[in-house]
Protein backbone atom coordinates (compact mmCIF):
# COMPACT_ATOMS: atom_id res chain seq x y z
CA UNK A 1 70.70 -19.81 182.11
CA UNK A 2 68.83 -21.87 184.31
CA UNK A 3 66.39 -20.94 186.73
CA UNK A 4 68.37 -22.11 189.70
CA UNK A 5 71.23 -20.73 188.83
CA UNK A 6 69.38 -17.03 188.59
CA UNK A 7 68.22 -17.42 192.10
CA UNK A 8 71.63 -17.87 193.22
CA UNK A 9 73.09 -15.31 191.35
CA UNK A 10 69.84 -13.01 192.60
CA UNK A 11 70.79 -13.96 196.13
CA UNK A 12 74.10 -12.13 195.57
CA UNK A 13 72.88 -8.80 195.04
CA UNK A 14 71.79 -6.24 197.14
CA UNK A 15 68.90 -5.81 198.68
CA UNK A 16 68.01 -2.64 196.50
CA UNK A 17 69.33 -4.97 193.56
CA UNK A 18 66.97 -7.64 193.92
CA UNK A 19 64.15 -5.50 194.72
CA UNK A 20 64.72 -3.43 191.43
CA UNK A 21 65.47 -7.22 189.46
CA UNK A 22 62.07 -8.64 190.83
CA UNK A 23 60.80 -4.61 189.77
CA UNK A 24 61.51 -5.36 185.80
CA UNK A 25 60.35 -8.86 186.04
CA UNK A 26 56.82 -7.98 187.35
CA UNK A 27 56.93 -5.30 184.49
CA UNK A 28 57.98 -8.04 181.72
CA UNK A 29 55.65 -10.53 182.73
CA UNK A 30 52.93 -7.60 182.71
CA UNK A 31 53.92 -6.05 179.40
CA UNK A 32 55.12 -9.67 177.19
CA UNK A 33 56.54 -9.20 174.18
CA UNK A 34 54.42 -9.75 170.89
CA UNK A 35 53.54 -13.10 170.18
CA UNK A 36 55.03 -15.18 167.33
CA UNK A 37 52.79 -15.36 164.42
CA UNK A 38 51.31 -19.05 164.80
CA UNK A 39 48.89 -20.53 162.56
CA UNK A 40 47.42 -23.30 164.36
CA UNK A 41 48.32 -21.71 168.36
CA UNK A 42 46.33 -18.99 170.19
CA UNK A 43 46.48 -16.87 173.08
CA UNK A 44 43.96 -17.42 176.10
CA UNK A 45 43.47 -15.00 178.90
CA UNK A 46 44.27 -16.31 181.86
CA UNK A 47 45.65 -15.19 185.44
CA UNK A 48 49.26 -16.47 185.05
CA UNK A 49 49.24 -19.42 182.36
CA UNK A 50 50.79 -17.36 179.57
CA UNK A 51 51.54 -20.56 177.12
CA UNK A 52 49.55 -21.02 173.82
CA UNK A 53 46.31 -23.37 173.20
CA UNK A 54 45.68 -24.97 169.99
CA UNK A 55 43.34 -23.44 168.21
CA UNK A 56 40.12 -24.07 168.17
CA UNK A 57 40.48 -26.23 170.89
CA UNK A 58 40.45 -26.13 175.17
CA UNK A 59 44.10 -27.80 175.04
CA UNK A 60 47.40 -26.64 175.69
CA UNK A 61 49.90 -27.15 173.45
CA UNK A 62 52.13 -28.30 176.26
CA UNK A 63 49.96 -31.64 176.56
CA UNK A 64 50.12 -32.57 173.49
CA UNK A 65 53.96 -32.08 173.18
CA UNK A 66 53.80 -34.22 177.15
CA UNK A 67 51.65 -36.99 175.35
CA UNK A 68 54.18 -37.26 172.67
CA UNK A 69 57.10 -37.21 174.54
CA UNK A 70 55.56 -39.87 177.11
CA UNK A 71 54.14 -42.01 174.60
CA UNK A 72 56.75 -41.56 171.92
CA UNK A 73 54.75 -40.74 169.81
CA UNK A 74 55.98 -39.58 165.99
CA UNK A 75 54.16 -36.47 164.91
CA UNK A 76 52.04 -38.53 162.44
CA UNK A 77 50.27 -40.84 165.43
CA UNK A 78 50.05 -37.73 167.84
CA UNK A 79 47.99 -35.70 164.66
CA UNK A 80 45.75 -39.05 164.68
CA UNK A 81 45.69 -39.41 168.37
CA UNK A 82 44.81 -35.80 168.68
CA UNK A 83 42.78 -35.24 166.06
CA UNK A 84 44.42 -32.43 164.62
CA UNK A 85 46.21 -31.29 161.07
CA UNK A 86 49.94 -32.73 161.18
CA UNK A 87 51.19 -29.26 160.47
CA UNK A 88 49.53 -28.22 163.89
CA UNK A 89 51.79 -30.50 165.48
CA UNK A 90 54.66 -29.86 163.99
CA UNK A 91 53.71 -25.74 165.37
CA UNK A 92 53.29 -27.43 168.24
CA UNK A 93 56.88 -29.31 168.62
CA UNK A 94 58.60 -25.84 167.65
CA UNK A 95 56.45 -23.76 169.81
CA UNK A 96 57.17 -25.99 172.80
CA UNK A 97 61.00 -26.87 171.99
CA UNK A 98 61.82 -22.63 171.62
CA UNK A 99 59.23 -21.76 175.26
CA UNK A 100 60.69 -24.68 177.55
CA UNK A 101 61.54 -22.32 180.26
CA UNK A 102 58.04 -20.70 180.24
CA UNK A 103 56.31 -24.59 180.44
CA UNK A 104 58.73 -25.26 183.08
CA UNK A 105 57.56 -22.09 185.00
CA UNK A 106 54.17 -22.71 184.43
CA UNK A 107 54.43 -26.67 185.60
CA UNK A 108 56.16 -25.42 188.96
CA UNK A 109 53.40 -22.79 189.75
CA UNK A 110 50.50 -25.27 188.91
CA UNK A 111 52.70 -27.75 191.26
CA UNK A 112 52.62 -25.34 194.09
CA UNK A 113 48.64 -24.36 193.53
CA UNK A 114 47.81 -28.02 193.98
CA UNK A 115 50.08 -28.81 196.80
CA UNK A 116 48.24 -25.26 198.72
CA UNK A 117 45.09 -27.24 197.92
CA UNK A 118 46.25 -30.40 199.50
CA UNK A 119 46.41 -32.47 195.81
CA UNK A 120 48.68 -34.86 196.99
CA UNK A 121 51.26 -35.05 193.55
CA UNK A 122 53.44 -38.15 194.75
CA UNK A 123 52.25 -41.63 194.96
CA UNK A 124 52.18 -43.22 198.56
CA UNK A 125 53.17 -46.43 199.84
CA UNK A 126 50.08 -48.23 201.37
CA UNK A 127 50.73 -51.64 203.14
């Protein structure tokens, strides 16, 4: 189900409803269920970005899977452009393909930190 289509179905409940649905999401996103057993992905604490980094590395495995999908890349060039084992990318590709929903979360609230900033995310006509 799709994100939009849980807030409207959220909007149709109850007030006690919604307050007891947002209740057991705080408590899911507090308590997440064990991580998959990844060879070549870690965990990184972090105030709300709950997706995996490759290992070893400062990176996210959601830019690397962004690069590739971008630049249509094949695995093989994005392990070369990367620098990293091909199997790592492969991890990566599956971890990213099965967690789509959490990247998509995760792009939206780094979206809506910038904008508070003032980042401006859009390019602007000058003339």
């Amino acid at each position: 189900m799709l994100i939009q289509e849980l807030k409207e179905q959220a909007c149709k409940l109850s007030v006690s409803d919604r307050l007891d649905l947002v209740s057991a999401v705080i408590q899911s996103l507090q308590n997440p269920p064990q991580i998959e057993d990844w060879q070549y992905l870690v965990s990184r604490p972090h105030a709300w970005r709950k997706q995996l980094h490759i290992k070893g590395h400062k990176l996210l495995a959601s830019i690397v899977w962004q690069d590739m999908v971008a630049n249509q890349l094949s695995p093989e060039q994005a392990a070369e452009n990367w620098d990293l084992p091909l199997p790592a990318i492969y991890e990566v590709i599956q971890y990213c393909k099965s967690h789509q929903e959490l990247l998509k979360l995760e792009a939206d609230e780094e979206r809506c930190r910038l904008e508070l900033k003032g980042v401006l995310l859009e390019p602007t006509n000058v003339t």
